[in-house]
N, C-alpha and C. Protein backbone atom coordinates (compact mmCIF):
# COMPACT_ATOMS: atom_id res chain seq x y z
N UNK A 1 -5.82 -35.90 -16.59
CA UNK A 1 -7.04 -36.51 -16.15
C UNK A 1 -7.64 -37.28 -17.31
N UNK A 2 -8.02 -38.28 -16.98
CA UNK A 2 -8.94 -39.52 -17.76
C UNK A 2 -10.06 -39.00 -18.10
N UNK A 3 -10.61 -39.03 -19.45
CA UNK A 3 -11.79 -38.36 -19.22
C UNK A 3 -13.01 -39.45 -19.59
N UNK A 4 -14.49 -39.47 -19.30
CA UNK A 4 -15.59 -40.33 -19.49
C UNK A 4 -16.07 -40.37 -20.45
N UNK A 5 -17.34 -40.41 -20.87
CA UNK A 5 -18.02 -40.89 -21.67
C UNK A 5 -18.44 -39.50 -22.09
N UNK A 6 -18.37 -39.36 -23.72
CA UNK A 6 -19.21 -38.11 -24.08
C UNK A 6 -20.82 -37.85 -22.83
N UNK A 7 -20.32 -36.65 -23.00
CA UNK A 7 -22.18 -36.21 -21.92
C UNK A 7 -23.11 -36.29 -23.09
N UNK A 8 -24.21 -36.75 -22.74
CA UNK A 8 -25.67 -36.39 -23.65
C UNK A 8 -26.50 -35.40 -22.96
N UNK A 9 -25.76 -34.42 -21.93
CA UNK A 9 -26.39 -33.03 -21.39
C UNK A 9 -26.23 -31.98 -22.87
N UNK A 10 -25.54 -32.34 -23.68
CA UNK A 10 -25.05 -30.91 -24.46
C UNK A 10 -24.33 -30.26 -23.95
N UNK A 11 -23.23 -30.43 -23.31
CA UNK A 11 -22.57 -29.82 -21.87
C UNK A 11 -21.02 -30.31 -22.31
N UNK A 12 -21.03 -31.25 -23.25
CA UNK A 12 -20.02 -31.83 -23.89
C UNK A 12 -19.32 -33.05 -23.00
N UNK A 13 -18.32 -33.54 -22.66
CA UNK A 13 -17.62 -34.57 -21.90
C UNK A 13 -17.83 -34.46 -20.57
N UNK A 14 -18.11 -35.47 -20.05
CA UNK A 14 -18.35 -35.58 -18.33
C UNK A 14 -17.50 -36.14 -18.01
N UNK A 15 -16.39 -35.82 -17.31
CA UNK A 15 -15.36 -36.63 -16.46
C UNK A 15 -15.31 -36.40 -15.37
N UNK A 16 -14.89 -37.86 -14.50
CA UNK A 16 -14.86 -37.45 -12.89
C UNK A 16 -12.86 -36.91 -12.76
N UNK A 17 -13.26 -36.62 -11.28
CA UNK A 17 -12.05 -35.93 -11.33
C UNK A 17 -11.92 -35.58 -9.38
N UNK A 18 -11.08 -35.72 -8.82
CA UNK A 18 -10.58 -35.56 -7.29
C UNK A 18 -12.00 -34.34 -6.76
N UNK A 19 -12.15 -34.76 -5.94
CA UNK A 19 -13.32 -33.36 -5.50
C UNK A 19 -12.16 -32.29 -4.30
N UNK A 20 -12.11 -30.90 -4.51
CA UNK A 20 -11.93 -30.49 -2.80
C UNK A 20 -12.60 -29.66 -2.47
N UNK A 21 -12.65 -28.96 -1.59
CA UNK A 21 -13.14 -28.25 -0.58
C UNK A 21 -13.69 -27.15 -1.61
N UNK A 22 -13.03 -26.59 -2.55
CA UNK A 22 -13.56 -25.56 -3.25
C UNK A 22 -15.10 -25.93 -4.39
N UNK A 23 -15.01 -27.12 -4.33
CA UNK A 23 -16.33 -27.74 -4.78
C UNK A 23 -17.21 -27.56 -3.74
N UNK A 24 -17.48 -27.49 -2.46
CA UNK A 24 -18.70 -27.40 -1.44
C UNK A 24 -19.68 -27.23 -1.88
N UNK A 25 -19.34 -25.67 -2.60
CA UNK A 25 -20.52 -25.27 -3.10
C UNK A 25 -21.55 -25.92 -3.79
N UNK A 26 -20.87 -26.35 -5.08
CA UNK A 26 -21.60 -26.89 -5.91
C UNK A 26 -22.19 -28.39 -5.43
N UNK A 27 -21.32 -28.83 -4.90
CA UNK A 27 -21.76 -30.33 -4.19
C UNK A 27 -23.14 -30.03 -3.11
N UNK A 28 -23.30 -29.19 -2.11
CA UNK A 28 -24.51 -28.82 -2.04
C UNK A 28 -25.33 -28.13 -2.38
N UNK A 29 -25.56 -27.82 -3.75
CA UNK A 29 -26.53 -27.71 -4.39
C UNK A 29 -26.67 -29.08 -5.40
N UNK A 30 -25.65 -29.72 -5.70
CA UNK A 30 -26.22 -31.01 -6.48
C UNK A 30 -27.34 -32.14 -5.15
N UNK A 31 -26.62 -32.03 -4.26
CA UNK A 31 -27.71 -32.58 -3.55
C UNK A 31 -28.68 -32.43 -3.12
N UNK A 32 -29.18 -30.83 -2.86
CA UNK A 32 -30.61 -30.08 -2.40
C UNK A 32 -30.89 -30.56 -3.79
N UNK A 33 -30.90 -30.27 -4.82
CA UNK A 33 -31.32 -30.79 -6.30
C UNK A 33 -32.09 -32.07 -5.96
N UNK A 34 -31.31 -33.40 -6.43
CA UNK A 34 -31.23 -34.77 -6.24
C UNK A 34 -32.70 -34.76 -4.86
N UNK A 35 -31.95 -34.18 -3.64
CA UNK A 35 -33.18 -34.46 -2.46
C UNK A 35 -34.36 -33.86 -2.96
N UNK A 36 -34.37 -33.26 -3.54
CA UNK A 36 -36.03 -32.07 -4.08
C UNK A 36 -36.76 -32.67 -4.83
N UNK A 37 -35.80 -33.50 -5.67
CA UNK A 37 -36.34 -34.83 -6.67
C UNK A 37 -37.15 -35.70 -6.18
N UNK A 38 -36.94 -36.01 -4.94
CA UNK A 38 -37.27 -36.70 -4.25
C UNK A 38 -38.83 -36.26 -3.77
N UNK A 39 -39.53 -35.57 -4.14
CA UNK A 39 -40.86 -35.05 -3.36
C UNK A 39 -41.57 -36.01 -3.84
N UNK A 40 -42.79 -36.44 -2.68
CA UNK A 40 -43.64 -37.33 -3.00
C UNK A 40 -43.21 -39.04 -2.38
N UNK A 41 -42.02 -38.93 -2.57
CA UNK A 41 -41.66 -40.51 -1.65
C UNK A 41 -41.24 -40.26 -0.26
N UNK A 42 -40.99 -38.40 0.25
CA UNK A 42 -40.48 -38.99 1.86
C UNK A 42 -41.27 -37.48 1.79
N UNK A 43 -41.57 -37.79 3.29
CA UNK A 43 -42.20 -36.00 4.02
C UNK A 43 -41.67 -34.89 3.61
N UNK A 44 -42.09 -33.80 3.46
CA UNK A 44 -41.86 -32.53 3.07
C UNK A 44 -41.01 -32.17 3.89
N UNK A 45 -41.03 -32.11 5.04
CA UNK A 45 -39.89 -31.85 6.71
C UNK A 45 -38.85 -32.37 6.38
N UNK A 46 -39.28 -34.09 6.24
CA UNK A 46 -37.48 -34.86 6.22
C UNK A 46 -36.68 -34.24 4.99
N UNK A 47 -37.14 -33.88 3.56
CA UNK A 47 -37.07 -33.72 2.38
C UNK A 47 -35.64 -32.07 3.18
N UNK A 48 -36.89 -31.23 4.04
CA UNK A 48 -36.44 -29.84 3.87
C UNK A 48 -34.84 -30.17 4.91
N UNK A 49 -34.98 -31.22 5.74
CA UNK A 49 -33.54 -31.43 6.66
C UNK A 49 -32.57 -31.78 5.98
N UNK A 50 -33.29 -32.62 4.98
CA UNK A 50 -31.97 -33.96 4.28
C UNK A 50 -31.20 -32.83 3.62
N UNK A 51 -32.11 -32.01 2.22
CA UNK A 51 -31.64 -31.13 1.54
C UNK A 51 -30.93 -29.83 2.18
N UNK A 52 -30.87 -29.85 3.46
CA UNK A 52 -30.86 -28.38 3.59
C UNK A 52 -29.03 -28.78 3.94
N UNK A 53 -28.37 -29.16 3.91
CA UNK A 53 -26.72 -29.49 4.34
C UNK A 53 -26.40 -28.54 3.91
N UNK A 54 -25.13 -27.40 4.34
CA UNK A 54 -25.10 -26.25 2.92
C UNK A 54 -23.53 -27.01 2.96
N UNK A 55 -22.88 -25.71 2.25
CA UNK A 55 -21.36 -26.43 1.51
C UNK A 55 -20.63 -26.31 3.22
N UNK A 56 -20.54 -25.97 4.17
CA UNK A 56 -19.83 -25.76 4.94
C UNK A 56 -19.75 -27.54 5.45
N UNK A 57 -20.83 -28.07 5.68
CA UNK A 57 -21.11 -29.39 5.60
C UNK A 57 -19.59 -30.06 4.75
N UNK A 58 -20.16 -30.40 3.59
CA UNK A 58 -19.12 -30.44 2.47
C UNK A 58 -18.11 -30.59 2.47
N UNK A 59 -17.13 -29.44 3.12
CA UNK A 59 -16.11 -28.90 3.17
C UNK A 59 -15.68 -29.86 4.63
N UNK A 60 -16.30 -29.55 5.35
CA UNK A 60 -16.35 -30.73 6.95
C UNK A 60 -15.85 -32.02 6.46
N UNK A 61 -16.91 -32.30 6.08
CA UNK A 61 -16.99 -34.29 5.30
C UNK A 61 -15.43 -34.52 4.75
N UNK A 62 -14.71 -33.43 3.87
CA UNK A 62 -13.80 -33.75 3.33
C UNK A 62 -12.38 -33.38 4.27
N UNK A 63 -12.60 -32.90 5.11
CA UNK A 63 -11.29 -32.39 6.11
C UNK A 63 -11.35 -33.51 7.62
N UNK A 64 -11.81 -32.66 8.16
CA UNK A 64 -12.23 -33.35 9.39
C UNK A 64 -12.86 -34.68 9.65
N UNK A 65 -14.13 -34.72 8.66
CA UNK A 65 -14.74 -35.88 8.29
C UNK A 65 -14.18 -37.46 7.91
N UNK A 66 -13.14 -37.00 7.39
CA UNK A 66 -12.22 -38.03 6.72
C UNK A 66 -13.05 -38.49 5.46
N UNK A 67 -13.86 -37.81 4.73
CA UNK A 67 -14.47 -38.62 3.46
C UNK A 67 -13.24 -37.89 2.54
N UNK A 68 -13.09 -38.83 1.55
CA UNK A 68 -12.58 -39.06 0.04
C UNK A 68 -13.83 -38.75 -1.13
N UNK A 69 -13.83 -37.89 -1.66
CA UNK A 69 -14.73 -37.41 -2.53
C UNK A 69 -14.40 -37.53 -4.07
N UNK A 70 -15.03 -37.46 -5.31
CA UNK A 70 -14.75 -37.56 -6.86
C UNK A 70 -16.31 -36.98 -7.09
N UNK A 71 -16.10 -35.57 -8.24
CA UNK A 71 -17.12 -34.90 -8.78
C UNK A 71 -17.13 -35.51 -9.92
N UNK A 72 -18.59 -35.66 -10.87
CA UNK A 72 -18.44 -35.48 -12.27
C UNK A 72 -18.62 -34.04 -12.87
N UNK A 73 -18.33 -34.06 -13.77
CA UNK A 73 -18.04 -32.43 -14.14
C UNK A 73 -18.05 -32.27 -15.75
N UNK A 74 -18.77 -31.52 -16.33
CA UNK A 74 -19.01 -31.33 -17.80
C UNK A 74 -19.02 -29.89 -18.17
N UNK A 75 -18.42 -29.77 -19.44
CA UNK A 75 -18.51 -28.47 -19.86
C UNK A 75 -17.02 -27.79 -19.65
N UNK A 76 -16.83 -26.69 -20.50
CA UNK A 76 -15.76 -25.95 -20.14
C UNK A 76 -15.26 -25.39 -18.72
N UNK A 77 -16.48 -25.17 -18.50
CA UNK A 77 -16.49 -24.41 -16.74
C UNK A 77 -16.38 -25.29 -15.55
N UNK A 78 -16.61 -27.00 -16.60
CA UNK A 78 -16.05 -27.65 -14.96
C UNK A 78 -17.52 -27.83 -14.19
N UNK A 79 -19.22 -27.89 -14.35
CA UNK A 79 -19.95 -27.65 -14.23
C UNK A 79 -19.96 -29.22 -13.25
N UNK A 80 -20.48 -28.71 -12.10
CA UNK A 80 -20.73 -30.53 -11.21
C UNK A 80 -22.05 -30.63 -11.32
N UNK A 81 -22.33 -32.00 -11.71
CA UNK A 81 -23.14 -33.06 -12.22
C UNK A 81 -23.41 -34.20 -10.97
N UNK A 82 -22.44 -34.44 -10.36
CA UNK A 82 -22.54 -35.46 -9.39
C UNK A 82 -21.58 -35.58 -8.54
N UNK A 83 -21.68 -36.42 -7.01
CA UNK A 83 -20.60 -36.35 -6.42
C UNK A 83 -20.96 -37.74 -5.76
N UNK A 84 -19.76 -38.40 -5.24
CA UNK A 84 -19.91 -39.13 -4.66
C UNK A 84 -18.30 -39.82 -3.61
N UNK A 85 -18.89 -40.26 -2.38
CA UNK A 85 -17.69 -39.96 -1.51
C UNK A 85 -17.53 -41.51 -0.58
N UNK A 86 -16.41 -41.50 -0.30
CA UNK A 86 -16.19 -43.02 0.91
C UNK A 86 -15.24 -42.45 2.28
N UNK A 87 -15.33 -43.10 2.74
CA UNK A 87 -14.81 -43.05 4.14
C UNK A 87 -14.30 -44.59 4.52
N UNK A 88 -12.82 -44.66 4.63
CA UNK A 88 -12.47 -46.09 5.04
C UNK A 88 -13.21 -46.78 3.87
N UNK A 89 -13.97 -47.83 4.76
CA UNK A 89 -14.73 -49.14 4.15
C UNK A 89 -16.11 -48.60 3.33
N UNK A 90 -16.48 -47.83 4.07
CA UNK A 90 -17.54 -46.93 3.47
C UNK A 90 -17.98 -45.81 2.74
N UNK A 91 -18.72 -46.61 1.83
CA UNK A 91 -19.17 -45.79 0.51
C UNK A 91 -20.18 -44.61 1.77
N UNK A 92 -19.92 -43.27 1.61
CA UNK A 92 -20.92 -42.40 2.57
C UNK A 92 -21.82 -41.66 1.70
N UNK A 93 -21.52 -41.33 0.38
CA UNK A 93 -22.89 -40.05 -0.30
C UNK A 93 -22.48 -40.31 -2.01
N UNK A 94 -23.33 -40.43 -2.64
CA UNK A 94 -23.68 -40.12 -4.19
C UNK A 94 -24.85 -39.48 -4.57
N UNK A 95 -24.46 -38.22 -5.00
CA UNK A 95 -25.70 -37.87 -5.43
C UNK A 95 -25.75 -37.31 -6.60
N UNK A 96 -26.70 -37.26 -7.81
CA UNK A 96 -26.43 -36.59 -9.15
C UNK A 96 -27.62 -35.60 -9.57
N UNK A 97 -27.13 -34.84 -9.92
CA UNK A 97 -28.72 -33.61 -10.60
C UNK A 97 -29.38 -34.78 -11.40
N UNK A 98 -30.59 -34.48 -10.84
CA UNK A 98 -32.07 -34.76 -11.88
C UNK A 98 -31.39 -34.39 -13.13
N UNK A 99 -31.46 -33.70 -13.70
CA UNK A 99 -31.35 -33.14 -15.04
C UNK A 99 -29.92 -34.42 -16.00
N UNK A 100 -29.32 -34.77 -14.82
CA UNK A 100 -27.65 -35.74 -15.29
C UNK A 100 -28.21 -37.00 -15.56
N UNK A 101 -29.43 -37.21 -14.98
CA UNK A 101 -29.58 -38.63 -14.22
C UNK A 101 -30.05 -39.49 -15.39
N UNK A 102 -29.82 -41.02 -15.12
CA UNK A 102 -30.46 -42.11 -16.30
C UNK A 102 -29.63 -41.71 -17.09
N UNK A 103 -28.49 -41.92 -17.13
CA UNK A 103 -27.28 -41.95 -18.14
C UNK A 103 -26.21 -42.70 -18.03
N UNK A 104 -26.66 -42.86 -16.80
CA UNK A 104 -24.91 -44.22 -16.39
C UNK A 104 -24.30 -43.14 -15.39
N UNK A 105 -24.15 -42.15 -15.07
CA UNK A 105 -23.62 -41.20 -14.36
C UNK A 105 -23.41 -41.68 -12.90
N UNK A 106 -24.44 -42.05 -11.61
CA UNK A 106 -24.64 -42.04 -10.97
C UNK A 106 -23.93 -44.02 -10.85
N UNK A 107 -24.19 -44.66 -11.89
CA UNK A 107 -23.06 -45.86 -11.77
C UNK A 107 -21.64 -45.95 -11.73
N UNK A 108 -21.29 -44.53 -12.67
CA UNK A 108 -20.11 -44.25 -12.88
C UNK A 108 -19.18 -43.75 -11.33
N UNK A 109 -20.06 -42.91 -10.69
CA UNK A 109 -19.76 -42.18 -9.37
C UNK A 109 -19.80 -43.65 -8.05
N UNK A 110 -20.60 -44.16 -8.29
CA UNK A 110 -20.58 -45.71 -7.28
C UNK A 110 -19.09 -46.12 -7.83
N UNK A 111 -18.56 -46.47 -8.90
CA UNK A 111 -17.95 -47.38 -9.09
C UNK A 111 -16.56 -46.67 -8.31
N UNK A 112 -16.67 -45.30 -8.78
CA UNK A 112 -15.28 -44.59 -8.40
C UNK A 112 -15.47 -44.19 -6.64
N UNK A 113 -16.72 -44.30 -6.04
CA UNK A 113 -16.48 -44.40 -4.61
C UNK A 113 -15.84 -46.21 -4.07
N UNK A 114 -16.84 -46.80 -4.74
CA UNK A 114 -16.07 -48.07 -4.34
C UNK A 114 -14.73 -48.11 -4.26
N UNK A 115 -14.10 -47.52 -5.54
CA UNK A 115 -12.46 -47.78 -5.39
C UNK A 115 -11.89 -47.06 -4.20
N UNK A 116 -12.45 -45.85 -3.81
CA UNK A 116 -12.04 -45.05 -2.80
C UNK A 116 -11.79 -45.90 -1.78
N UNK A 117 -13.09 -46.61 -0.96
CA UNK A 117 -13.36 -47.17 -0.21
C UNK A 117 -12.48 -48.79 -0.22
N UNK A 118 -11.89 -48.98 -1.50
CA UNK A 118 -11.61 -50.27 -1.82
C UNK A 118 -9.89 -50.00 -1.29
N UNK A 119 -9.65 -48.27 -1.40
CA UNK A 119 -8.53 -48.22 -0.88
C UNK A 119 -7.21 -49.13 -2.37
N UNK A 120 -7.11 -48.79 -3.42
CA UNK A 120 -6.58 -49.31 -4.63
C UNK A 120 -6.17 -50.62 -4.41
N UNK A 121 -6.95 -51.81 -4.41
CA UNK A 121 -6.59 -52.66 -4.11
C UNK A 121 -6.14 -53.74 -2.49
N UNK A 122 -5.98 -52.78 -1.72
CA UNK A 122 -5.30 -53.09 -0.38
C UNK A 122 -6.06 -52.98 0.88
N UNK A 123 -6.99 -52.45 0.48
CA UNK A 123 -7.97 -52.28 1.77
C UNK A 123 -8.88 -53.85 1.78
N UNK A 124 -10.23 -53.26 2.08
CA UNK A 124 -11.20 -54.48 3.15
C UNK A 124 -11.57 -54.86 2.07
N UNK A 125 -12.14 -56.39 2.86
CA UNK A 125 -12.79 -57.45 1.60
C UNK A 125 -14.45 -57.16 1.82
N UNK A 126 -15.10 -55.95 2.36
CA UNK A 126 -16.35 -55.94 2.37
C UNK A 126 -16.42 -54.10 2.97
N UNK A 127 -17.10 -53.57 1.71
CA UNK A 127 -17.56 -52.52 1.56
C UNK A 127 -18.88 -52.23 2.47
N UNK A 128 -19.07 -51.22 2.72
CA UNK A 128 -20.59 -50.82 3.71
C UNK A 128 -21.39 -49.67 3.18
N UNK A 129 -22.65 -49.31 3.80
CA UNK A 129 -23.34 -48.24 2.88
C UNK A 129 -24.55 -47.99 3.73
N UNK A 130 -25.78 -46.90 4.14
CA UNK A 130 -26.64 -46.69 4.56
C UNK A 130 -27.54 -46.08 3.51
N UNK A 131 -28.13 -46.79 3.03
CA UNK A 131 -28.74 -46.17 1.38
C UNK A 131 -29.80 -45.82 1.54
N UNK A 132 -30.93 -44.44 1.13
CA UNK A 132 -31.75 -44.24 1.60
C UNK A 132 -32.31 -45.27 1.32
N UNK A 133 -33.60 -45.69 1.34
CA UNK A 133 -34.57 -46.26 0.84
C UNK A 133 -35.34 -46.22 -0.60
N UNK A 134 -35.23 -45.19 -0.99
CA UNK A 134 -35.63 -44.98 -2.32
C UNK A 134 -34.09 -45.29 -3.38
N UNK A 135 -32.87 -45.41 -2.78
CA UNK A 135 -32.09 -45.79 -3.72
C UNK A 135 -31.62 -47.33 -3.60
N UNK A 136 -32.33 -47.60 -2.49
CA UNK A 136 -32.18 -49.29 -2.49
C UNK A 136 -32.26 -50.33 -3.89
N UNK A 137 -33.16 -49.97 -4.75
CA UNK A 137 -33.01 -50.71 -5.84
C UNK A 137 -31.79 -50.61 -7.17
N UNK A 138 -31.58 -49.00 -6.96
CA UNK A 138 -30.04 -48.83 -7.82
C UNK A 138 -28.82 -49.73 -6.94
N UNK A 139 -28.86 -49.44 -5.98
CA UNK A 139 -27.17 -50.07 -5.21
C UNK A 139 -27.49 -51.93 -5.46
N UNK A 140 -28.73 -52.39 -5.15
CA UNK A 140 -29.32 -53.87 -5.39
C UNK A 140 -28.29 -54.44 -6.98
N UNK A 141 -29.51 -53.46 -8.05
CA UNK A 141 -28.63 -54.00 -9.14
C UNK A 141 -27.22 -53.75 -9.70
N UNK A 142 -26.70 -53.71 -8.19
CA UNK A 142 -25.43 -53.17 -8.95
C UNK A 142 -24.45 -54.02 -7.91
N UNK A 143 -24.96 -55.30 -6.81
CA UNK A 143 -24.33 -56.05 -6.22
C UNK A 143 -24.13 -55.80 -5.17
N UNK A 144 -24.78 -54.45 -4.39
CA UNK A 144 -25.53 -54.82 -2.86
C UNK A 144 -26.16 -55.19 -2.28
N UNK A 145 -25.99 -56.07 -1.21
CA UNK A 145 -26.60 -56.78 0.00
C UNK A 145 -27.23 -55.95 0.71
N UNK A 146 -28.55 -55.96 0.90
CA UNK A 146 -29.35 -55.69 2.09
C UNK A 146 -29.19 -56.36 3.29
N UNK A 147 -28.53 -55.53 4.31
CA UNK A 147 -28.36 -56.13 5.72
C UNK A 147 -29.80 -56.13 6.52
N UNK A 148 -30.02 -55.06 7.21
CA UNK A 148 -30.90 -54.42 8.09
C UNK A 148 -31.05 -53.18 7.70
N UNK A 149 -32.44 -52.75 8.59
CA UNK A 149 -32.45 -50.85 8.46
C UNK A 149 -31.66 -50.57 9.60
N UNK A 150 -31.23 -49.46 9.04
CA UNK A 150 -30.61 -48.62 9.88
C UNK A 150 -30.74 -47.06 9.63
N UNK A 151 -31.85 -46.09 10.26
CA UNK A 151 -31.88 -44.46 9.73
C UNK A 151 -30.59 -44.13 9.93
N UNK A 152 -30.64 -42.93 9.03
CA UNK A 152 -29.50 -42.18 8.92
C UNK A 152 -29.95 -40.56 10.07
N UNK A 153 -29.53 -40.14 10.96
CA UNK A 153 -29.55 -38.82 11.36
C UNK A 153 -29.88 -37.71 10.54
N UNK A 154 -30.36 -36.81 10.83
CA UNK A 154 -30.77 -35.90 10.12
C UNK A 154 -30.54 -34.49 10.50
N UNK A 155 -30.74 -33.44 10.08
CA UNK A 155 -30.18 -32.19 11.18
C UNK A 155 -31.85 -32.30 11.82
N UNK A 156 -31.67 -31.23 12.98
CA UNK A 156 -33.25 -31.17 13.95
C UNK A 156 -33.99 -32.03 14.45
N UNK A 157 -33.15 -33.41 14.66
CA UNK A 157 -33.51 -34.50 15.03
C UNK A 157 -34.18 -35.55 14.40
N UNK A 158 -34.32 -35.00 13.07
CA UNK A 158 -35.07 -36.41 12.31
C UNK A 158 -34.35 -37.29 11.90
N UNK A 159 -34.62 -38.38 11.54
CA UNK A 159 -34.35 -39.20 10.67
C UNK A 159 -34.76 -40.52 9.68
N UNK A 160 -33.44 -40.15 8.26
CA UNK A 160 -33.61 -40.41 7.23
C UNK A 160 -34.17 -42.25 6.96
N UNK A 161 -35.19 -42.61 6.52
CA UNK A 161 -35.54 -44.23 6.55
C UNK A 161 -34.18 -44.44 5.20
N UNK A 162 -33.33 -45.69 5.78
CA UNK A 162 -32.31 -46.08 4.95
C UNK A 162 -31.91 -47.54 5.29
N UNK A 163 -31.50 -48.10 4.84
CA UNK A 163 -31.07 -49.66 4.68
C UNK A 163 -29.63 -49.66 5.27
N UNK A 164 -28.85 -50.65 5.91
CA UNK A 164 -27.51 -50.97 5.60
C UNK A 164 -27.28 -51.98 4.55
N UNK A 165 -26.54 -51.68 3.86
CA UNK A 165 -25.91 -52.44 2.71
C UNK A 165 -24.65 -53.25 2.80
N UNK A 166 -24.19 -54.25 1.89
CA UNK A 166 -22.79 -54.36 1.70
C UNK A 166 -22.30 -54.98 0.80
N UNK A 167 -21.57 -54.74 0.29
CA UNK A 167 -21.13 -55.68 -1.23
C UNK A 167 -19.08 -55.95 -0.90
N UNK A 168 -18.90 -57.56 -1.52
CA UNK A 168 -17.83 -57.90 -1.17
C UNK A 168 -17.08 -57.16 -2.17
N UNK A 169 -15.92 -56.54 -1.62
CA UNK A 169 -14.51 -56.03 -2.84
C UNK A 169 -14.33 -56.48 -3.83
N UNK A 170 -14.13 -57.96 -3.72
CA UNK A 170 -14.04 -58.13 -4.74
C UNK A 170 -14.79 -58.42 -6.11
N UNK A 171 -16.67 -58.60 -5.22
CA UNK A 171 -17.34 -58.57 -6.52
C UNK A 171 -17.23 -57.62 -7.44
N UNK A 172 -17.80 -58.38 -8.66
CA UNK A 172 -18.02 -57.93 -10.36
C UNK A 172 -18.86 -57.20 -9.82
N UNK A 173 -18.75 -55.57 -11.08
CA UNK A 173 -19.61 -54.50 -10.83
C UNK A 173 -18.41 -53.40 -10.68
N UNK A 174 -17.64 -53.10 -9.89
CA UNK A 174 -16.70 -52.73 -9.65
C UNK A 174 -16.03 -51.88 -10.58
N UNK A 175 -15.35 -50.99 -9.99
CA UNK A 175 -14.23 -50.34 -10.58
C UNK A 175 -13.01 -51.33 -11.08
N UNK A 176 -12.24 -50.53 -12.65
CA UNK A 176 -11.63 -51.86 -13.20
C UNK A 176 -10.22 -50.95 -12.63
N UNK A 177 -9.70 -49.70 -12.57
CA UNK A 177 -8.64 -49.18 -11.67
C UNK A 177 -8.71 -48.49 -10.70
N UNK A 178 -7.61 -48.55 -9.87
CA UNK A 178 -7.16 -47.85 -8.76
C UNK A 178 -8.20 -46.30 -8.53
N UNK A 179 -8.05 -45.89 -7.20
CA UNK A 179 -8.80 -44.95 -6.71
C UNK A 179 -7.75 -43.87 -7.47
N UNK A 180 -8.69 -42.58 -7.49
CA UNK A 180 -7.74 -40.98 -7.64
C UNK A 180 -6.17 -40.55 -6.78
N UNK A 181 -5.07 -40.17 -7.52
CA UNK A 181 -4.69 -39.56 -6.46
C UNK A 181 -4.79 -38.33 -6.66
N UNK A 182 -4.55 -37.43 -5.59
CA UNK A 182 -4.79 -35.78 -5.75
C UNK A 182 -4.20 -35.44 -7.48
N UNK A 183 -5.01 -34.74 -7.96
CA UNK A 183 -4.62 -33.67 -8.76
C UNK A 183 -4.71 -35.04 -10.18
N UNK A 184 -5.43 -35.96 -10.15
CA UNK A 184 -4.98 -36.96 -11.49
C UNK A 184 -6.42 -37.82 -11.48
N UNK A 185 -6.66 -38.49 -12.12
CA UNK A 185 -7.81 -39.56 -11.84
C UNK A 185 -7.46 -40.04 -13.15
N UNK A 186 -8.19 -41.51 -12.85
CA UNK A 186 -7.69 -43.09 -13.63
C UNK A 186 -9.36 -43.73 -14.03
N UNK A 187 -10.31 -42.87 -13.47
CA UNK A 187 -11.47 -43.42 -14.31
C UNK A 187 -11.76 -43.49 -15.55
N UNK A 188 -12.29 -44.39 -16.20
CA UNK A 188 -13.06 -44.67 -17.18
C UNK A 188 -14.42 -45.11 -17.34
N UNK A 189 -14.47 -44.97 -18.42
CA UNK A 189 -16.20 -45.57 -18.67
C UNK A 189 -16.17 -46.57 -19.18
N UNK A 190 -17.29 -47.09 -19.24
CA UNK A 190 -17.57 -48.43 -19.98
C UNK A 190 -17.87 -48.81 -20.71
N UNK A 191 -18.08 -47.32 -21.91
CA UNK A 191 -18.28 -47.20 -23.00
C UNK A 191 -17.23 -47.22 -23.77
């Protein structure tokens, strides 16, 4: 495995790396995290639906679901930091602990869903995305198109205020190699 950019957690090296099923866990709790962060820009209700996914979710997304997933991970123990996942054409979830965040981390995890989604080269010439609303300005500077809104579903019937997005394959911004295959990854940083 390729590894990233020294961590500035004190946690030592953050590298991404194939996500599976035995990550659930930790992948939902990086996102109840990330959503909790979130208090103050969306309702307390939507906040408690969005966050509440547990790992069984997770584990779904990556089997049945058909998502393609990549954790970041620091520390001896393999500690997840972030996750982020595609489906086909579509980029579907990134999310990173508060505590990871404003480090390049959460660019690093876009770039390596894009490739997912980019399919190493051979797939579609236009990527897709439903971004909440509060992350509309990260995916912006980073060479997504704002289409329309479109909510995202929620469990208990709510739903999430989110944008559709889209950025062409081949734009700059991008991942510079090929997606993961099981058991290996080809990311780098840009450092």
């Amino acid at each position: 495995m390729t590894a990233g950019a020294p961590g500035r957690s004190g946690r030592g090296r953050i590298r991404l790396r194939p996500a599976t099923a035995a990550d659930a866990p930790a992948m939902a709790r990086v996102m109840r995290s990330a959503v909790r962060a979130q208090a103050g820009r969306y309702p307390a209700r939507l906040l408690s639906a969005w966050g509440a996914l547990p790992a069984l979710y997770h584990r779904w997304a990556m089997t049945a679901g058909g998502e393609v997933r990549v954790v970041a991970v620091a520390g001896p123990g393999g500690r997840v930091l972030g996750f982020a996942g595609a489906c086909g054409s579509e980029v579907t979830t990134l999310f990173v602990r508060p505590a990871a965040a404003g480090r390049g981390l959460g660019s690093r995890l876009l770039e390596a869903a894009e490739a997912l989604a980019r399919g190493a080269g051979t797939g579609p010439r236009r990527l897709t995305m439903r971004a909440a609303r509060g992350a509309v300005p990260f995916y912006a500077a980073r060479g997504w198109r704002v289409v329309d809104r479109a909510p995202s579903q929620l469990p208990g019937g709510l739903a999430l205020p989110a944008t559709r997005m889209v950025k062409d394959a081949g734009q700059a911004g991008g991942p510079r190699e090929a997606a993961p295959r099981a058991g290996r990854s080809v990311y780098r940083s840009r450092r």
